[in-house]
Protein backbone atom coordinates (compact mmCIF):
# COMPACT_ATOMS: atom_id res chain seq x y z
CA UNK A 1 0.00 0.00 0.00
CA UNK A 2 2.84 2.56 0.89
CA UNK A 3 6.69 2.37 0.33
CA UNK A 4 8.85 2.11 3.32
CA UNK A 5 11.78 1.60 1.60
CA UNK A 6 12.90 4.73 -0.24
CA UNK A 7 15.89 3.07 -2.09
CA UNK A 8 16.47 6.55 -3.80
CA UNK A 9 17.38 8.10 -0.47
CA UNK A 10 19.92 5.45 0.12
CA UNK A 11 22.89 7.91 -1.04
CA UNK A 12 21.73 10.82 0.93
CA UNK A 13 22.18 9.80 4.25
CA UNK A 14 24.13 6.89 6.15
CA UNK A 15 21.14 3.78 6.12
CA UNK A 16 21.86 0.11 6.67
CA UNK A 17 19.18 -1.98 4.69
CA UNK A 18 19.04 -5.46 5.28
CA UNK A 19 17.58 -8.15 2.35
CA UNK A 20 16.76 -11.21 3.99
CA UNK A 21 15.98 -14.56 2.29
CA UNK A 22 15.77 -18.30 2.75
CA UNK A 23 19.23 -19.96 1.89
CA UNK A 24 17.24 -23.22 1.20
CA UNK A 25 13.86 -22.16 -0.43
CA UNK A 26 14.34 -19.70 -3.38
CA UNK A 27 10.28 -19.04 -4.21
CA UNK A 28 11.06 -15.24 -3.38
CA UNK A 29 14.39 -15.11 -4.73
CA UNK A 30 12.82 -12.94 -7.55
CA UNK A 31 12.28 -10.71 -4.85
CA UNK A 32 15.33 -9.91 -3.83
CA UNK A 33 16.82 -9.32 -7.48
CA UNK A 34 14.02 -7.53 -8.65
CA UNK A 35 14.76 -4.76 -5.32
CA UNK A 36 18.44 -5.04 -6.62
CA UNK A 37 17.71 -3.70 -10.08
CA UNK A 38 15.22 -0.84 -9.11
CA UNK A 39 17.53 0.24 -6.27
CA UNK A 40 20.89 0.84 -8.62
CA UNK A 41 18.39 2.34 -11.12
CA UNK A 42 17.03 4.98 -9.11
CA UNK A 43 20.30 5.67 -7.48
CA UNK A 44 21.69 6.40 -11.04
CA UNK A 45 18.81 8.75 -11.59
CA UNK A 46 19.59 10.23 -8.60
CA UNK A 47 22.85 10.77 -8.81
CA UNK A 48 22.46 12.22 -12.29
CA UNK A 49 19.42 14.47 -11.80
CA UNK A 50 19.71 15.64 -8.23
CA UNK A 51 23.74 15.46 -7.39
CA UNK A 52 25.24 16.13 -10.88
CA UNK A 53 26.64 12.18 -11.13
CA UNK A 54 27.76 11.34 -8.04
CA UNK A 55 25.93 10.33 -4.63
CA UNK A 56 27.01 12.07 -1.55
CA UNK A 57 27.41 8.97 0.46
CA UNK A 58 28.72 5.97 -1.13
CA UNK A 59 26.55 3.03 -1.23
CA UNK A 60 27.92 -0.01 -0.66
CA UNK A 61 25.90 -3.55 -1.82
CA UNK A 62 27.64 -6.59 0.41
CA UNK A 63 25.29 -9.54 -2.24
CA UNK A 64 26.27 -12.72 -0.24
CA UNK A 65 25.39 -15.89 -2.14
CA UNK A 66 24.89 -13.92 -5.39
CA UNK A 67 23.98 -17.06 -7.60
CA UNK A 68 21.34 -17.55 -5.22
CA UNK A 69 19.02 -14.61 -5.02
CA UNK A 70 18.23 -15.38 -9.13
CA UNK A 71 19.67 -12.63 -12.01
CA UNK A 72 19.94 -8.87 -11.78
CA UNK A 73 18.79 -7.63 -14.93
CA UNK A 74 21.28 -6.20 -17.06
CA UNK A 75 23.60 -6.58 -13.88
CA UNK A 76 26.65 -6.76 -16.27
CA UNK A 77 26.26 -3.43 -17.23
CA UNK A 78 25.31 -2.05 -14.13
CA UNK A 79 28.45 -3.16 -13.34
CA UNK A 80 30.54 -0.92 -15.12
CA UNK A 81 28.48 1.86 -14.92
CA UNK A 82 27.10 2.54 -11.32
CA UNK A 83 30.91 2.76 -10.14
CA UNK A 84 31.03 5.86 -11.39
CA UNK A 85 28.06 7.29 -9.47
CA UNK A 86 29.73 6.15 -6.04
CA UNK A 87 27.76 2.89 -6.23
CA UNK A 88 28.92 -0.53 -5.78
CA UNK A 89 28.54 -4.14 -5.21
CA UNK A 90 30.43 -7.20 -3.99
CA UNK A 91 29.50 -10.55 -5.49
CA UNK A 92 29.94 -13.26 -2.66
CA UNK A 93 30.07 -16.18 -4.53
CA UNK A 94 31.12 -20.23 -3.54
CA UNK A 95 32.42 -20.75 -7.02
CA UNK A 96 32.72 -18.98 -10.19
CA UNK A 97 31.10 -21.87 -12.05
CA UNK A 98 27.78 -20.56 -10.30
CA UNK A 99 28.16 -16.99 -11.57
CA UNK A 100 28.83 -18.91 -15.60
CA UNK A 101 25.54 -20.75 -14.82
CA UNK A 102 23.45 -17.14 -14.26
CA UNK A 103 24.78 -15.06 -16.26
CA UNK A 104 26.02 -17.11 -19.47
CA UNK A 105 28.48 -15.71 -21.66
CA UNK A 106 28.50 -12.67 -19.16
CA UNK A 107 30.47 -13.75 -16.22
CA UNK A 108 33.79 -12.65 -17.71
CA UNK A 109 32.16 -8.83 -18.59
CA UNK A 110 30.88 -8.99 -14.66
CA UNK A 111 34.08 -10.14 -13.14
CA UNK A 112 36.20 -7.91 -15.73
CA UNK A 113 34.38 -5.04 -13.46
CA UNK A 114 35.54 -5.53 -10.38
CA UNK A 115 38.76 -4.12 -9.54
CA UNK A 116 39.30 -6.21 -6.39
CA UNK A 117 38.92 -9.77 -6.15
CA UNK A 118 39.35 -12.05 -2.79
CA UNK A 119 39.97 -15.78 -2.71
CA UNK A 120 39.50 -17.31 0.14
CA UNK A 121 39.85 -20.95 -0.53
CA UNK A 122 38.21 -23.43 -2.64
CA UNK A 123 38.63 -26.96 -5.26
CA UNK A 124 36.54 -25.76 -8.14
CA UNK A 125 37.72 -25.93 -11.00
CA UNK A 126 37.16 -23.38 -13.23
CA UNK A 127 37.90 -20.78 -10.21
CA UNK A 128 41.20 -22.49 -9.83
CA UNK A 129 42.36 -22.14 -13.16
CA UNK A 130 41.37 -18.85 -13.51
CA UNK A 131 43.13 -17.78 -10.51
CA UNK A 132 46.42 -19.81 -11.72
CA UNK A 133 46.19 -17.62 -14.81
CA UNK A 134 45.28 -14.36 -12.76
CA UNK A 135 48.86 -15.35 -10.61
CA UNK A 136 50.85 -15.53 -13.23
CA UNK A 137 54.45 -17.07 -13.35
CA UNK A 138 57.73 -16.44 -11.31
CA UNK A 139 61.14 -16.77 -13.12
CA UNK A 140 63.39 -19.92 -11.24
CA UNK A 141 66.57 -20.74 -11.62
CA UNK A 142 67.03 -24.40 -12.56
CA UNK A 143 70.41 -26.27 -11.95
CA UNK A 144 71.36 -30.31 -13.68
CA UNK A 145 74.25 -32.01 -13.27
CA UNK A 146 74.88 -35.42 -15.60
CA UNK A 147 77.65 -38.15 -14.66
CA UNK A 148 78.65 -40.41 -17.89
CA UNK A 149 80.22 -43.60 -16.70
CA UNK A 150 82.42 -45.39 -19.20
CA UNK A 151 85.47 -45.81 -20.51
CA UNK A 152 86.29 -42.27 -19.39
CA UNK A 153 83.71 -40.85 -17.05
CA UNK A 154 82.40 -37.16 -17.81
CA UNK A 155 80.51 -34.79 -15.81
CA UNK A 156 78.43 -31.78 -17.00
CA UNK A 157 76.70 -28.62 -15.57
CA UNK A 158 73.42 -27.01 -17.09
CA UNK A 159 72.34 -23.65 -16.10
CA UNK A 160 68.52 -22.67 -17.12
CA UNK A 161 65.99 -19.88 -16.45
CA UNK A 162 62.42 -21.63 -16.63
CA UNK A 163 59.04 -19.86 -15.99
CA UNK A 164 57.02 -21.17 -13.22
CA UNK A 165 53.83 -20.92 -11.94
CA UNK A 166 53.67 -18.57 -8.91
CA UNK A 167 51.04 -21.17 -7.51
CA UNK A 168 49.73 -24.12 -9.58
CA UNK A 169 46.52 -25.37 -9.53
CA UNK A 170 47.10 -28.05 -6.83
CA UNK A 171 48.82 -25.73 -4.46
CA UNK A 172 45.35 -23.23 -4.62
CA UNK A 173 43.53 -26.45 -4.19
CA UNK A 174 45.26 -27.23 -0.38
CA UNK A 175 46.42 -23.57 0.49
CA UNK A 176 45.73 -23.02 4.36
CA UNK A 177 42.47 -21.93 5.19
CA UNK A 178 44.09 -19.73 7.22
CA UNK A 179 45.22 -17.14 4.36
CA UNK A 180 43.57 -15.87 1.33
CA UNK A 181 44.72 -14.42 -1.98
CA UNK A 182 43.83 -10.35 -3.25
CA UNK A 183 44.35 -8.69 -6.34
CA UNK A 184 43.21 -5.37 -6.77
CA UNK A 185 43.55 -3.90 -10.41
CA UNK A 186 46.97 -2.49 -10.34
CA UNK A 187 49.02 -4.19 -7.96
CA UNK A 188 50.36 -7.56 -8.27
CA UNK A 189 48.06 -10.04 -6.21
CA UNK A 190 49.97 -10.79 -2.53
CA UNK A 191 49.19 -14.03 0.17
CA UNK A 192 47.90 -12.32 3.31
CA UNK A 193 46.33 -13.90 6.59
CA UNK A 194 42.67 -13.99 6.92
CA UNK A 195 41.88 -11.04 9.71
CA UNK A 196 41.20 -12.46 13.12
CA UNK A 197 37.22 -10.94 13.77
CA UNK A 198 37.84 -11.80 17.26
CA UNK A 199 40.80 -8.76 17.06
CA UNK A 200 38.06 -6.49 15.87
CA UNK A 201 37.56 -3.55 18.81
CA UNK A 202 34.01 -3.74 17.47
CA UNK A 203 33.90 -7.43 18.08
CA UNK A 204 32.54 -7.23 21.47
CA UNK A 205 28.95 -5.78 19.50
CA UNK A 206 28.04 -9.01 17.90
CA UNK A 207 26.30 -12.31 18.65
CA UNK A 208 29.25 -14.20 18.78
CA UNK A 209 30.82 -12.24 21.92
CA UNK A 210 27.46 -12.24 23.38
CA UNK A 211 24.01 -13.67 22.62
CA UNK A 212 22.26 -10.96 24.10
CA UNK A 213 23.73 -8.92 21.25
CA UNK A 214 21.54 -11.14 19.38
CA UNK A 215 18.80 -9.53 16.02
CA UNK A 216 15.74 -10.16 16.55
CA UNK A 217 13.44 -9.97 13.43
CA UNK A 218 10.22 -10.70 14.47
CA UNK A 219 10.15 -8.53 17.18
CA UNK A 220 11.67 -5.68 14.89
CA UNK A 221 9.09 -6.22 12.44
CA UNK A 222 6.25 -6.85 15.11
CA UNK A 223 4.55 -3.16 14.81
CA UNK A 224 1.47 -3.97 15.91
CA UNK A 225 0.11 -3.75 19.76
CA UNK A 226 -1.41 -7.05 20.44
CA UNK A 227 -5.01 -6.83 21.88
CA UNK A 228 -6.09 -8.81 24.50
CA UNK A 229 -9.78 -9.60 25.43
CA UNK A 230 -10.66 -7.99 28.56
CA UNK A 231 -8.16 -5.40 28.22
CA UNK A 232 -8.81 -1.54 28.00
CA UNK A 233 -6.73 0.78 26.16
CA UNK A 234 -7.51 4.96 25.48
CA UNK A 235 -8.47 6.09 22.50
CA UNK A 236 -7.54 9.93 21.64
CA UNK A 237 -8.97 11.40 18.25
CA UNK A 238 -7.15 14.20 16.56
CA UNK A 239 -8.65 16.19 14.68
CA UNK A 240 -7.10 18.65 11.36
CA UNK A 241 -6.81 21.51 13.74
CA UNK A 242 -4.99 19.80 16.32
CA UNK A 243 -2.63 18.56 13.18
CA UNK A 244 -2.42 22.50 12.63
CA UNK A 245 -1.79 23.84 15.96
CA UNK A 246 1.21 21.19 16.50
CA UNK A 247 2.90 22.49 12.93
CA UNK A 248 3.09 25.75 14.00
């Protein structure tokens, strides 16, 4: 009946907006893509018609299991567009193979936009492999010796430069779960620890420090008083003039 949302107002003022699905029933996934694409589409009109192209605030769209909320329209060109209107969006995804299965022949156009990407462990395949190609190769020095035995024994030395790969397949396959891989367009990717939460000076805010810190949905979303029989509550009628009085 009324919109509660205002996804245009997103950009003018620090909000926190929360999309919440089933991970294991995906009837309303439509949903949750469908508020995607109107929400970077008015932003963009926004930013262009109100703030001359970019939003005050940057907004900021954390899309965990992104192969599982079904397909942003036209998200691959959202992609390389909204960044410009200090919009954007990180794809959490289990496996790049999921993001191929969505969006086709566009997966390479989506992930060509993003100018960071984080590995944090995985055996898929095609993820893998891309990441072995994204590495690169290291230049290794490579050292033989050979011993002829015969009627007069001879030794030789071979010096060689070879090309290796800075981590093969099998060594993404098994690296610790205890580090993770970046590469942010520009700078070489680097093997960093994964960032202890528990470190965090925030930490001490969430449900995992304490349950009491706990979200409770229901009750956020419970507006209504509930009536009991029996019970008596006041009723005050305002009228148009009392609206008046109080604006003044």
């Amino acid at each position: 009946m009324y919109d509660e949302l205002d996804l245009d107002m997103l950009g003018d003022e620090r909000t926190a907006l929360f999309l919440i699905m089933s991970d294991t029933d995906g009837t309303f996934a439509f949903l949750i893509s469908l508020i995607y694409s109107i929400l970077f589409n008015r932003l963009c009109e926004r930013a262009d018609d109100v703030y001359g192209g970019r939003l005050p605030i940057h907004v900021r769209c954390l899309i965990d299991e992104a192969a599982n909320i079904g397909q942003i329209p036209n998200l691959e060109r959202l992609m390389a567009t909204i960044r410009s209107r200090e919009i954007s969006a990180c794809l959490v995804l289990q496996a790049q193979s999921q993001l191929k299965a969505l969006y086709k022949d566009n997966m390479d156009t989506i992930i060509g936009n993003c100018d960071a990407s984080l590995f944090l462990g995985g055996k898929e395949e095609t993820t893998l492999k891309s990441w072995n190609s994204l590495l690169g190769k290291e230049t290794i020095d490579l050292y033989n010796t050979s011993v002829t035995k015969g009627n007069q024994e001879s030794h030789g030395q071979n010096f060689q430069k070879l090309g290796k790969d800075l981590m093969s397949v099998d060594e993404l396959a098994v690296m610790d779960g205890g580090k993770c891989l970046l590469q942010i367009r520009g700078v070489r990717p680097f093997l960093s620890r994964k960032y202890d939460i528990t470190k965090h000076p925030n930490y001490k805010l969430l449900s995992d420090f304490n349950e009491k810190n706990a979200f409770n949905i229901e009750k956020f979303l419970s507006t209504r008083m509930p009536m009991r029989p029996g019970e008596r509550y006041r009723n005050y009628e305002v009228t148009a003039e009392d609206l008046a009085s109080q604006t003044l």
